[in-house]
N, C-alpha and C. Protein backbone atom coordinates (compact mmCIF):
# COMPACT_ATOMS: atom_id res chain seq x y z
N UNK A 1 0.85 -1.16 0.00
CA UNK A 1 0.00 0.00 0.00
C UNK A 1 0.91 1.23 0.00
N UNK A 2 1.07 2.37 -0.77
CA UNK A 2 1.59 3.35 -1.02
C UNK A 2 0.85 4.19 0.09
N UNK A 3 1.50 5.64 0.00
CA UNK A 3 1.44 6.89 0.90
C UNK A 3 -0.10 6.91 0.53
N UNK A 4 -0.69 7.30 -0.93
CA UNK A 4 -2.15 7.74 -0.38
C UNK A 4 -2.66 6.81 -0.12
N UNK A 5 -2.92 5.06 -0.35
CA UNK A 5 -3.49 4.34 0.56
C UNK A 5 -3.99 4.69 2.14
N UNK A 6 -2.08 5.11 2.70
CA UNK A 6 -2.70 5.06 3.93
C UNK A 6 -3.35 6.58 4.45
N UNK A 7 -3.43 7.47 3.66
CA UNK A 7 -3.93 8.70 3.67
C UNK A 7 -5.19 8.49 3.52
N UNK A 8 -5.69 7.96 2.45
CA UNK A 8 -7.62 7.29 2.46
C UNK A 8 -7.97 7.14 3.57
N UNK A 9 -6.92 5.84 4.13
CA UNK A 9 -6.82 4.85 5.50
C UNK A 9 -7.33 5.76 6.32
N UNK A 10 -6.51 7.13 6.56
CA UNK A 10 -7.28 7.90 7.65
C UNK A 10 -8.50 8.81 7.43
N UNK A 11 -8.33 9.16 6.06
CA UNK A 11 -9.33 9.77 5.47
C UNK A 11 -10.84 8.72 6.06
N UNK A 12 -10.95 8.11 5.90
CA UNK A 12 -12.47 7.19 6.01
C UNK A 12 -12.26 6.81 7.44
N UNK A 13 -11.52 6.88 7.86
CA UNK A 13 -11.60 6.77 9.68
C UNK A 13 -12.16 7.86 10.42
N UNK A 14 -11.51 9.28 9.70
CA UNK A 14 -11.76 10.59 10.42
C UNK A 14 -13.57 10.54 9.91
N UNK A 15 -13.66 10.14 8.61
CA UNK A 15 -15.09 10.01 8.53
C UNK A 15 -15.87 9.50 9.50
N UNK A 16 -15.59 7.83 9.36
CA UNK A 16 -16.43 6.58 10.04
C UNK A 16 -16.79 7.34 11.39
N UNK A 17 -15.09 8.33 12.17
CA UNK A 17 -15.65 8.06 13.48
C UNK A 17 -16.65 9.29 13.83
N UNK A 18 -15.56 10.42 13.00
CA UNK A 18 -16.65 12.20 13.45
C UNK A 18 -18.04 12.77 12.16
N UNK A 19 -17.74 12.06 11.72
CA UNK A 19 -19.26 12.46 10.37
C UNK A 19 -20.52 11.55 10.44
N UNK A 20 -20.46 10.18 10.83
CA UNK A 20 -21.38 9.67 10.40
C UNK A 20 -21.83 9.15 12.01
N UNK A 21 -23.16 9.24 12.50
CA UNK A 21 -24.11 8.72 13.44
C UNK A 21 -24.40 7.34 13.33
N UNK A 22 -24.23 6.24 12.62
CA UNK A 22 -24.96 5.03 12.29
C UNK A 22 -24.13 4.48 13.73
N UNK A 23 -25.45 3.71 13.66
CA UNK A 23 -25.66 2.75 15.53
C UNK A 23 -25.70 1.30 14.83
N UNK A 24 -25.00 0.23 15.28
CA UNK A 24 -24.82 -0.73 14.86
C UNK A 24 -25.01 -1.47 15.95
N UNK A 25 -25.92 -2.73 15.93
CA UNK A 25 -25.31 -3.82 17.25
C UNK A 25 -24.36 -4.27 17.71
N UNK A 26 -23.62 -5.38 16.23
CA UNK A 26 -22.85 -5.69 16.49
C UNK A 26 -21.18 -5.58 16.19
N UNK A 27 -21.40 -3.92 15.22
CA UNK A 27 -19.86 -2.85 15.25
C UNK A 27 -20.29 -2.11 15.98
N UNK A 28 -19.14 -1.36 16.70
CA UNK A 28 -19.18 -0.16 17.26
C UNK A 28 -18.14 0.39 16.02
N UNK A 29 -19.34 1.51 15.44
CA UNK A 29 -18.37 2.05 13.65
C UNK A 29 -17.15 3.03 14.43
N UNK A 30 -17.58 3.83 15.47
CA UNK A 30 -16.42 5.05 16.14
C UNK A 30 -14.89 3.96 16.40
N UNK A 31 -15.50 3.18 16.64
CA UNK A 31 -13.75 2.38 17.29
C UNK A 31 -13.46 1.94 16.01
N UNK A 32 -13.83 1.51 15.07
CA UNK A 32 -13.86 0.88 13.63
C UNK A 32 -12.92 2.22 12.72
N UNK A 33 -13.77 3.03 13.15
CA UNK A 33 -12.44 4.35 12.31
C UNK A 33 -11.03 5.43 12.99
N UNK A 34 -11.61 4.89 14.81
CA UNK A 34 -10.04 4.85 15.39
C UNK A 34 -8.73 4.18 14.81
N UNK A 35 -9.43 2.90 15.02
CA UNK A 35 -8.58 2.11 14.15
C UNK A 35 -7.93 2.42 13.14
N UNK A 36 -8.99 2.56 12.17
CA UNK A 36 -8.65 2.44 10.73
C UNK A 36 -7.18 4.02 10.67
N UNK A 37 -7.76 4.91 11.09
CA UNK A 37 -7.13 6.45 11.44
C UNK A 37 -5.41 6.00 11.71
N UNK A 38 -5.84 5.07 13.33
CA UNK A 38 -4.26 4.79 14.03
C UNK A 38 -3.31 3.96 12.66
N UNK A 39 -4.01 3.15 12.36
CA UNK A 39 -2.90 1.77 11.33
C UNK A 39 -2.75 2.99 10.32
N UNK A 40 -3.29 4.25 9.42
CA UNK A 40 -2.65 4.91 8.51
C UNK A 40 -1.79 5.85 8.93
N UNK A 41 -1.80 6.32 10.32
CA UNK A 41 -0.67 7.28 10.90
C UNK A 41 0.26 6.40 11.31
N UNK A 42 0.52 5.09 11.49
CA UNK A 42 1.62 4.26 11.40
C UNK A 42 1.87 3.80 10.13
N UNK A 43 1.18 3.72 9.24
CA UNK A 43 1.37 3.26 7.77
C UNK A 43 2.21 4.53 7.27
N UNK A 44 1.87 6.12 7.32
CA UNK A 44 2.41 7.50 7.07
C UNK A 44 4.22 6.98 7.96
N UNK A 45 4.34 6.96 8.94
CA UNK A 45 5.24 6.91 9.67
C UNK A 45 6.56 5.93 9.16
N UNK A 46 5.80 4.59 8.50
CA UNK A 46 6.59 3.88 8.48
C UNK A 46 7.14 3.51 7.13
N UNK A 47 5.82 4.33 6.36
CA UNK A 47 6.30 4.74 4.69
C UNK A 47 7.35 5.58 4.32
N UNK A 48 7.29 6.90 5.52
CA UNK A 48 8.55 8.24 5.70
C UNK A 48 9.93 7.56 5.88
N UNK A 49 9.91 6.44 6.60
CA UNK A 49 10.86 6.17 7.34
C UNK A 49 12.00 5.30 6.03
N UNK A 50 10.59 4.50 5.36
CA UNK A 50 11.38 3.72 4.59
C UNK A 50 11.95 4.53 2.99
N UNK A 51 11.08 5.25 2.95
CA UNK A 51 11.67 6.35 1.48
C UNK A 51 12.71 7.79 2.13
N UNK A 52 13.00 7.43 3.18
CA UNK A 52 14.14 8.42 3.75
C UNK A 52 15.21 7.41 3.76
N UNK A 53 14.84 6.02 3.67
CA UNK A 53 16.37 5.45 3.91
C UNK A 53 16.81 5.30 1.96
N UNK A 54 15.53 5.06 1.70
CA UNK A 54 16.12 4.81 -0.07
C UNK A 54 16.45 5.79 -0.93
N UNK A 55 16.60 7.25 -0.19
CA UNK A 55 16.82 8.59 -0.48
C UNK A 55 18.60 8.78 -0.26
N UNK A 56 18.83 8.52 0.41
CA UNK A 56 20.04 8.71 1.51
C UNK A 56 21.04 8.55 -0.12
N UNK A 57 22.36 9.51 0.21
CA UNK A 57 22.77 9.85 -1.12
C UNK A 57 24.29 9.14 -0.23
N UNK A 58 24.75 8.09 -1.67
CA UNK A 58 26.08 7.43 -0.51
C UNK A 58 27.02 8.22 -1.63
N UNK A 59 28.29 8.35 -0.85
CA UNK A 59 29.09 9.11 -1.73
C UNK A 59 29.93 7.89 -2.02
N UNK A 60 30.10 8.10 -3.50
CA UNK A 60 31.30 7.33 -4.33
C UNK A 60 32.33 6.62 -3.85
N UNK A 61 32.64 5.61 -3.94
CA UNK A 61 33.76 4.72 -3.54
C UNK A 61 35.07 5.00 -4.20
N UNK A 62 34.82 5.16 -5.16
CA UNK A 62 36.07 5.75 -6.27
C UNK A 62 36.45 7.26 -6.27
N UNK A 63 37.67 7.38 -6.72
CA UNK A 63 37.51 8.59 -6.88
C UNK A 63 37.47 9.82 -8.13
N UNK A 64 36.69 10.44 -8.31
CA UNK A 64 36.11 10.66 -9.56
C UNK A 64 36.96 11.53 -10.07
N UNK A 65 37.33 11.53 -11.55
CA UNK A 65 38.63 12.43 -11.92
C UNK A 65 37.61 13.09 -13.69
N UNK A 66 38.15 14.21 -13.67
CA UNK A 66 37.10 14.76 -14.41
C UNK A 66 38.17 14.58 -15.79
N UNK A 67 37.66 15.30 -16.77
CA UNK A 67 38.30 15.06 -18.23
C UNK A 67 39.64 15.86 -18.45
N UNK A 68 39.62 17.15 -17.72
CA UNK A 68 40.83 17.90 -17.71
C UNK A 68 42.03 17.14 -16.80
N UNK A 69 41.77 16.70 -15.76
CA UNK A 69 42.42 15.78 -15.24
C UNK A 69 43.35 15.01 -15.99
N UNK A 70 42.67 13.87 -16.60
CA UNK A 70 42.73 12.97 -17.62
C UNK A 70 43.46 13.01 -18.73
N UNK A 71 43.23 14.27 -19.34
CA UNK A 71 44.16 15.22 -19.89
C UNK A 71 45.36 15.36 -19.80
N UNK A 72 45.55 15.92 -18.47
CA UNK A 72 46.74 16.68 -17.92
C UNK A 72 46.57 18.05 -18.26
N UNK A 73 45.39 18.61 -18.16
CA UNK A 73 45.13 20.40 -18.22
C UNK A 73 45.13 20.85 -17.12
């Protein structure tokens, strides 16, 4: 599930729990979109976490010698 997945994720939670009145027997819908809310602000959290590590810029092992170099200019 990508970033807006879990953005929906909370999107329809903030719904389920503060917009909509429906009384259910056997859901309680308010805890149903706590839920849903909490798992996409850990889904946000843990999506940041992982596209900050595949961001991370490693510097060169070699060492880079440009064309004038190479040259002798």
């Amino acid at each position: 599930m990508g970033l807006g997945g879990f953005i929906i994720l909370i999107a329809v939670g903030a719904i389920l729990t503060f917009a909509t009145d429906w009384q259910m027997d056997t859901v309680n819908v308010d805890l149903v979109g706590w839920i849903m809310m909490i798992v996409g602000i850990i889904g946000v959290f843990v999506y940041a976490s992982i596209a900050r590590r595949r961001r991370m810029v490693v510097p060169p092992s070699t060492t880079v010698v440009s064309e004038d170099e190479r040259r002798g200019i």
